[in-house]
Structure formats: structure tokens, C-alpha cells
N, C-alpha and C. Protein backbone atom coordinates (compact mmCIF):
# COMPACT_ATOMS: atom_id res chain seq x y z
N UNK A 1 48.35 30.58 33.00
CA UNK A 1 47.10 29.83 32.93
C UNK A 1 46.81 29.23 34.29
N UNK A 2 45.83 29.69 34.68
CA UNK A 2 45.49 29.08 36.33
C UNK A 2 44.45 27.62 35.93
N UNK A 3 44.41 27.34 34.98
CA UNK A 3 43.80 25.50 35.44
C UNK A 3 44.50 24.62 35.52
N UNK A 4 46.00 24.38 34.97
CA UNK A 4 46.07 23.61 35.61
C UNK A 4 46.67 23.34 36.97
N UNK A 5 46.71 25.02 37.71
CA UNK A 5 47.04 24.87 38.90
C UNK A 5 45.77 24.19 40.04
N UNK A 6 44.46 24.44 39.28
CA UNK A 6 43.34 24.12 39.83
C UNK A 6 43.15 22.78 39.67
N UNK A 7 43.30 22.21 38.67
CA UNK A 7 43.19 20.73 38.90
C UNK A 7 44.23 19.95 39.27
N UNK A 8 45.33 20.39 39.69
CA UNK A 8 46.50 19.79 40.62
C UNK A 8 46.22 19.57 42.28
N UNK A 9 45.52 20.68 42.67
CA UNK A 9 44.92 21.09 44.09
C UNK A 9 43.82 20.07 44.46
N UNK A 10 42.58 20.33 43.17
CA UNK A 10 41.87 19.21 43.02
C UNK A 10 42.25 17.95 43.00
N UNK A 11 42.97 17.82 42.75
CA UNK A 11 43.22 16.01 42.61
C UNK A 11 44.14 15.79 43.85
N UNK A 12 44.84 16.48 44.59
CA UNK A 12 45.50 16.28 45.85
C UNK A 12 44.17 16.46 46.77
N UNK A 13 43.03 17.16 46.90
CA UNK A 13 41.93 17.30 47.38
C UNK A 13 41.07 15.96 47.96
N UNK A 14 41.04 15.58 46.47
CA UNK A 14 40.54 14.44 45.98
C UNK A 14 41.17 13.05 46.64
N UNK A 15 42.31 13.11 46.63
CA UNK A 15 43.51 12.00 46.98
C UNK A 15 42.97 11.73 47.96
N UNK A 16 43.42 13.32 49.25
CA UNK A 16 43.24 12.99 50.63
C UNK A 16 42.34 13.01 50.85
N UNK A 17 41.19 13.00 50.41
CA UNK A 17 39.93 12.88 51.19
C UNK A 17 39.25 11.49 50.64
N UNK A 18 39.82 11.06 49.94
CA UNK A 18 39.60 9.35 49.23
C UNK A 18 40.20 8.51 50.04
N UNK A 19 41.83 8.88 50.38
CA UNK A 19 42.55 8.57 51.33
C UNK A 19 42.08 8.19 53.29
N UNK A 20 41.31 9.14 53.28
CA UNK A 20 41.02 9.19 54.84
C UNK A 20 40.43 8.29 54.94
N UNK A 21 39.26 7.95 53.85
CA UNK A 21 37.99 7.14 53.97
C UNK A 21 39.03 5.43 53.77
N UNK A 22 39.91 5.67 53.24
CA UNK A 22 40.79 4.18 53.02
C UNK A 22 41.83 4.10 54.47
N UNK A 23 42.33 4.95 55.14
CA UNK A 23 42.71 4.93 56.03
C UNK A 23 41.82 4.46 57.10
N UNK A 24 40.54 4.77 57.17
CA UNK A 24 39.44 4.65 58.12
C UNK A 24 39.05 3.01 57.95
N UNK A 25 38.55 2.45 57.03
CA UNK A 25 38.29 1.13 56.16
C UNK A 25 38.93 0.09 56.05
N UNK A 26 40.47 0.53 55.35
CA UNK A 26 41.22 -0.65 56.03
C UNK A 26 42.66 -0.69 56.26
N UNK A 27 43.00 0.54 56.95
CA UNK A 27 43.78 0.55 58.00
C UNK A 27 43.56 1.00 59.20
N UNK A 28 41.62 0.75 59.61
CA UNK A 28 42.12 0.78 61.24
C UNK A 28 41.91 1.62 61.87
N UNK A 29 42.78 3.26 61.18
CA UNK A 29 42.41 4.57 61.27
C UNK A 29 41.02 5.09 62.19
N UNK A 30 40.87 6.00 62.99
CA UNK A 30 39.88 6.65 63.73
C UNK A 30 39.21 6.68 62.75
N UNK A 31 37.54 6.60 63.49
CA UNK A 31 36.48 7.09 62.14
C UNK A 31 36.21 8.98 62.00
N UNK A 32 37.09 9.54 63.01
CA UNK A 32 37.77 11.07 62.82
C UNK A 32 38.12 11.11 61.96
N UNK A 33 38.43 10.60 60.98
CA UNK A 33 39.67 10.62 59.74
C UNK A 33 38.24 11.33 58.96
N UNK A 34 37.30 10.51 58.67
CA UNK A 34 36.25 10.71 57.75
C UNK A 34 35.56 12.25 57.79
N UNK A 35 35.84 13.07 58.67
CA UNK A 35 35.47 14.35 59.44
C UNK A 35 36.92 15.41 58.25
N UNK A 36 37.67 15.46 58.28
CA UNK A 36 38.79 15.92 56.95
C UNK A 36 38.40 15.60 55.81
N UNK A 37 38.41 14.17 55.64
CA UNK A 37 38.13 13.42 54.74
C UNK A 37 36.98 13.93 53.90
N UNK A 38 36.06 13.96 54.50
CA UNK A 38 34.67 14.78 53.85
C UNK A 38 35.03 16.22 53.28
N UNK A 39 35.90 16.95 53.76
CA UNK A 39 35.96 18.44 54.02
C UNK A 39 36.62 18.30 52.75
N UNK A 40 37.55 17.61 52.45
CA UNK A 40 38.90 17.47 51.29
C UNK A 40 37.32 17.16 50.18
N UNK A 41 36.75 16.44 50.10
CA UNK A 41 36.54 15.91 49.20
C UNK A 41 35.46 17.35 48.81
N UNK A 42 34.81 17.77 50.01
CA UNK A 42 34.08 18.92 49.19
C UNK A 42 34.83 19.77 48.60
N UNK A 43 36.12 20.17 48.89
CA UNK A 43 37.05 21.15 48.27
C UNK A 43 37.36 20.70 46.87
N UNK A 44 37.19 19.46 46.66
CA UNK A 44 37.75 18.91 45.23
C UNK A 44 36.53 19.31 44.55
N UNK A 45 35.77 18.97 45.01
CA UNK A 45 34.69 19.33 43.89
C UNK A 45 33.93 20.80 43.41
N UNK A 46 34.73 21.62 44.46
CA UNK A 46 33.88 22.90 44.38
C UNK A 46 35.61 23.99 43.48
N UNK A 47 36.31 23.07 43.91
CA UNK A 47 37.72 23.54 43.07
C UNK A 47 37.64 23.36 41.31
N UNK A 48 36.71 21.92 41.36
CA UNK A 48 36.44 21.37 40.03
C UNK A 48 35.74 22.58 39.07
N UNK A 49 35.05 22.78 39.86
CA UNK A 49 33.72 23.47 39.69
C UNK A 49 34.45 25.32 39.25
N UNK A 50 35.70 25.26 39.59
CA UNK A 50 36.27 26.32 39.32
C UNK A 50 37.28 26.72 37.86
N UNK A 51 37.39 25.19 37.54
CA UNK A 51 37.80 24.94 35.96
C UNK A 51 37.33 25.75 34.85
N UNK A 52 38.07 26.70 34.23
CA UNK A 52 37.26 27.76 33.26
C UNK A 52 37.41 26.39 31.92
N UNK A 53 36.23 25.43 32.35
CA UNK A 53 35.89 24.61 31.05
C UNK A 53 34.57 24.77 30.42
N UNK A 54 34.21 24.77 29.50
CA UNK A 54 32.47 25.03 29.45
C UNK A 54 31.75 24.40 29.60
N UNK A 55 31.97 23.20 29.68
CA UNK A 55 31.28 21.68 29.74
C UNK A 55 31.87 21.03 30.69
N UNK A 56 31.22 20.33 31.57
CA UNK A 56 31.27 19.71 32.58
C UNK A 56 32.39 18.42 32.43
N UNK A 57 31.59 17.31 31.25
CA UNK A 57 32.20 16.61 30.90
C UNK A 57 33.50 16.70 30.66
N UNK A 58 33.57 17.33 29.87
CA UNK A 58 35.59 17.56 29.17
C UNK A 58 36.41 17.83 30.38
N UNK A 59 35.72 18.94 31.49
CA UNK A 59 36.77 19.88 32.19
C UNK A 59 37.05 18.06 33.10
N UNK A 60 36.26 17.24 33.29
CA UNK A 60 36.11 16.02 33.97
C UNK A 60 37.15 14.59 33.38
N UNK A 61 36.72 14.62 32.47
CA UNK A 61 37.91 14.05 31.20
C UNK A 61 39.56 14.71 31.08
N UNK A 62 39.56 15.68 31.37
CA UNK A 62 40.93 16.52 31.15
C UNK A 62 41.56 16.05 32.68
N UNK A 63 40.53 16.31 34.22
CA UNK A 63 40.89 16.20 35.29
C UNK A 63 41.18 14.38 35.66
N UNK A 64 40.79 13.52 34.53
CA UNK A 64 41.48 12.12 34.91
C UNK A 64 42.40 11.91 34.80
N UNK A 65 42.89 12.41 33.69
CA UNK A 65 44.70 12.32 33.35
C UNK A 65 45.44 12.85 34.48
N UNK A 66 44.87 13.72 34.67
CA UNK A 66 45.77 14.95 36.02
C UNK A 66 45.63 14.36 37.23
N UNK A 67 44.71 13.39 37.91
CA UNK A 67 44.16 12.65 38.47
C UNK A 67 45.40 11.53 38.37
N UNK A 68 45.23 11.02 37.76
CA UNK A 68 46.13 9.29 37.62
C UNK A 68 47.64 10.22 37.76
N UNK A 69 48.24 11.27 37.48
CA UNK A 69 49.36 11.39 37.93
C UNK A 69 49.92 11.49 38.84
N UNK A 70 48.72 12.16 39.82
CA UNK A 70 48.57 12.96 41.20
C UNK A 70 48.51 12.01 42.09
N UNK A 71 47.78 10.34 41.34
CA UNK A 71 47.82 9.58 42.09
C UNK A 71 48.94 8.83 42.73
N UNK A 72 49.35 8.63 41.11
CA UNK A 72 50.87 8.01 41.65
C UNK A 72 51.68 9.06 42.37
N UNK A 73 51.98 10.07 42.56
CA UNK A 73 53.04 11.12 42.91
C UNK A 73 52.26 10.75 44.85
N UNK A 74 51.02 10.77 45.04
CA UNK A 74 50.73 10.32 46.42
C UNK A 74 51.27 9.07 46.83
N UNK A 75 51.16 7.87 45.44
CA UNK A 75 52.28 6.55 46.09
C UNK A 75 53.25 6.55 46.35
N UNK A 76 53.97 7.41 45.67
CA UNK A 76 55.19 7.29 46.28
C UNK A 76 55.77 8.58 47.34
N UNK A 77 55.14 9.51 47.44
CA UNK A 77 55.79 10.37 48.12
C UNK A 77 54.71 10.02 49.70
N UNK A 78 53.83 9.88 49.58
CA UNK A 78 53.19 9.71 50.68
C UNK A 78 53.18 8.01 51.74
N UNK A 79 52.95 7.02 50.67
CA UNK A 79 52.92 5.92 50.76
C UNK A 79 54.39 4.89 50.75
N UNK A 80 55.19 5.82 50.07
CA UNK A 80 56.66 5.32 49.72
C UNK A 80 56.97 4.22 49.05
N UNK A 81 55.96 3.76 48.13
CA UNK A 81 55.78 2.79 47.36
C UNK A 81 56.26 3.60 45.68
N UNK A 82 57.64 3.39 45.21
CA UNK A 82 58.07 3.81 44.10
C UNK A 82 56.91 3.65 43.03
N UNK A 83 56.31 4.37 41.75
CA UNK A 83 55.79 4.00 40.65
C UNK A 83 57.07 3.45 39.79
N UNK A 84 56.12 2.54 39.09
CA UNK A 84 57.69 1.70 37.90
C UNK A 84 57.23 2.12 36.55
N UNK A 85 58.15 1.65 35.69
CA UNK A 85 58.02 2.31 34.55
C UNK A 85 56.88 2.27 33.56
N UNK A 86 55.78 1.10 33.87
CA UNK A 86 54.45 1.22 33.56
C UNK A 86 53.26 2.14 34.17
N UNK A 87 53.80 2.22 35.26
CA UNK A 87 52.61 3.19 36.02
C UNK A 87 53.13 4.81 35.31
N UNK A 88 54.64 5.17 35.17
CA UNK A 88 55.14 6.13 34.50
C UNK A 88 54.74 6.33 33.21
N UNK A 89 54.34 5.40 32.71
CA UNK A 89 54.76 5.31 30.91
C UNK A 89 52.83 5.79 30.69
N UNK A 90 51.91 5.03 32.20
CA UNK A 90 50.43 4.87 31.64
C UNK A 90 49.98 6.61 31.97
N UNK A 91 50.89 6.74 33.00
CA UNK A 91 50.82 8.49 33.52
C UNK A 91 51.13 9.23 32.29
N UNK A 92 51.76 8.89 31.39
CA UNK A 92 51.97 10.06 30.50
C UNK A 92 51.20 9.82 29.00
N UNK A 93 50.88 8.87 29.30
CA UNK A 93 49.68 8.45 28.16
C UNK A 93 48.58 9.19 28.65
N UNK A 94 47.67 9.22 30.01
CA UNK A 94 46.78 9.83 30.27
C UNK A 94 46.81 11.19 30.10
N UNK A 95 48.43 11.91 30.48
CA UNK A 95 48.90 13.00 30.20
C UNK A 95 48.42 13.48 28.82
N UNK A 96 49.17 12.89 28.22
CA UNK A 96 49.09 13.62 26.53
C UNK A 96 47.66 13.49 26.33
N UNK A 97 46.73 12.46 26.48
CA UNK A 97 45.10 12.27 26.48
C UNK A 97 44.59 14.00 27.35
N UNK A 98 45.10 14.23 27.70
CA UNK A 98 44.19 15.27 28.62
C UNK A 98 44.61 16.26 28.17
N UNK A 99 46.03 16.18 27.64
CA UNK A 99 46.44 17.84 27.03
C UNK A 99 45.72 18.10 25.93
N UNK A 100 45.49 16.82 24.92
CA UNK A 100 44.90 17.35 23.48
C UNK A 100 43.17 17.29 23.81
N UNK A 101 42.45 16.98 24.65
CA UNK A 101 41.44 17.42 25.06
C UNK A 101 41.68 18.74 26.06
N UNK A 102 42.21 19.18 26.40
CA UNK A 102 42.35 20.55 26.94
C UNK A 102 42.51 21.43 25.83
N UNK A 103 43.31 21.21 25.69
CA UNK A 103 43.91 22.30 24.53
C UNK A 103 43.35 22.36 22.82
N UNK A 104 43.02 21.50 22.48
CA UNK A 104 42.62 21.23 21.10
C UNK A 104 42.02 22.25 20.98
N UNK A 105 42.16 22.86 19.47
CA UNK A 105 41.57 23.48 19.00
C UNK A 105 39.80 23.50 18.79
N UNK A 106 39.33 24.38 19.27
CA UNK A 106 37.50 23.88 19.32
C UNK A 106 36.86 25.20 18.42
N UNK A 107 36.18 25.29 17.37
CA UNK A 107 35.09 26.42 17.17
C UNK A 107 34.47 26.69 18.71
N UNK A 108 34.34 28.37 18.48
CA UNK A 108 33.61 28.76 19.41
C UNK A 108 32.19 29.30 19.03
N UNK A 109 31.34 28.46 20.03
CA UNK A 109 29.79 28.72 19.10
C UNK A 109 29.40 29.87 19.53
């Protein structure tokens, strides 16, 4: 199944190009940063846009959960700020939220 390799990419997309603009803002960072930064963020969305979902909404809803994990996995591997066992516990709540909207069974009209 290639989505959810697509919305993993996406949301690292997403990260760093959210990232640059916070690097730029308030840490200081060159306003060069925002020049990537832009580029990442169009990739997230045109990656989004590559989600075999039928509806905009859901494939968007499915990509928050995947999102909030991706986020934390950037705190700590990028930022080096450990997640604790609430940021873990809320990651896999969003998790299971996104699998049974992914996956659930749907009539097809």
C-alpha cells in the first residue's frame, strides 16, 4: 500500500518547511531559510494531493494523526527534546483515530 508511505513524506515535508519559517521567526535563522521552506511546503501539499483518498476531507483527517506522530519523531530526533509518555500515549490515540478512518469499511457509491 503506497499511502501511507505518502503521507509520512508529507508530513516530514510539512515539518520542514513549517520548521524553516520557525527557524527564520524565532530563532534568528537567515530569511534564506524561507526559500526551502516554501519549496518543502509545496511538496507537502502536492504529495497530499497524491493520497488515493476520494475526498479531500478524510484523506486530510487520516493525514493529522500521521502528522502529530511525525511531529513528535522531529522533536526528538531533530530537536533532541525526548517525547514523554503523554505525547506517546496522545500519538497513538491520533494513530488508531486515523487508521479506523482510513481503513473503515465504506459502501462504494
Amino acid at each position: 500500500m503506497r499511502t501511507i508511505p505518502i503521507y509520512a513524506v508529507a508530513a516530514l515535508a510539512e515539518i520542514a518547511g513549517c520548521f524553516a519559517f520557525w527557524a527564520w521567526f524565532r530563532l534568528g535563522r537567515s530569511i534564506l531559510w524561507l526559500l526551502p521552506g516554501m519549496a518543502s511546503l509545496a511538496a507537502f501539499g502536492w504529495l497530499l494531493a497524491l493520497v488515493p483518498v476520494e475526498q479531500a476531507g478524510r484523506a486530510y483527517a487520516v493525514y493529522g494523526g500521521i502528522y502529530i506522530a511525525a511531529s513528535l519523531l522531529w522533536l526528538w530526533l531533530v530537536e533532541g527534546a525526548r517525547p514523554d509518555r503523554w505525547d506517546l500515549i496522545g500519538a497513538a490515540v491520533c494513530l488508531s483515530g486515523a487508521a479506523i478512518i482510513l481503513w473503515a469499511p465504506r459502501a462504494v457509491p
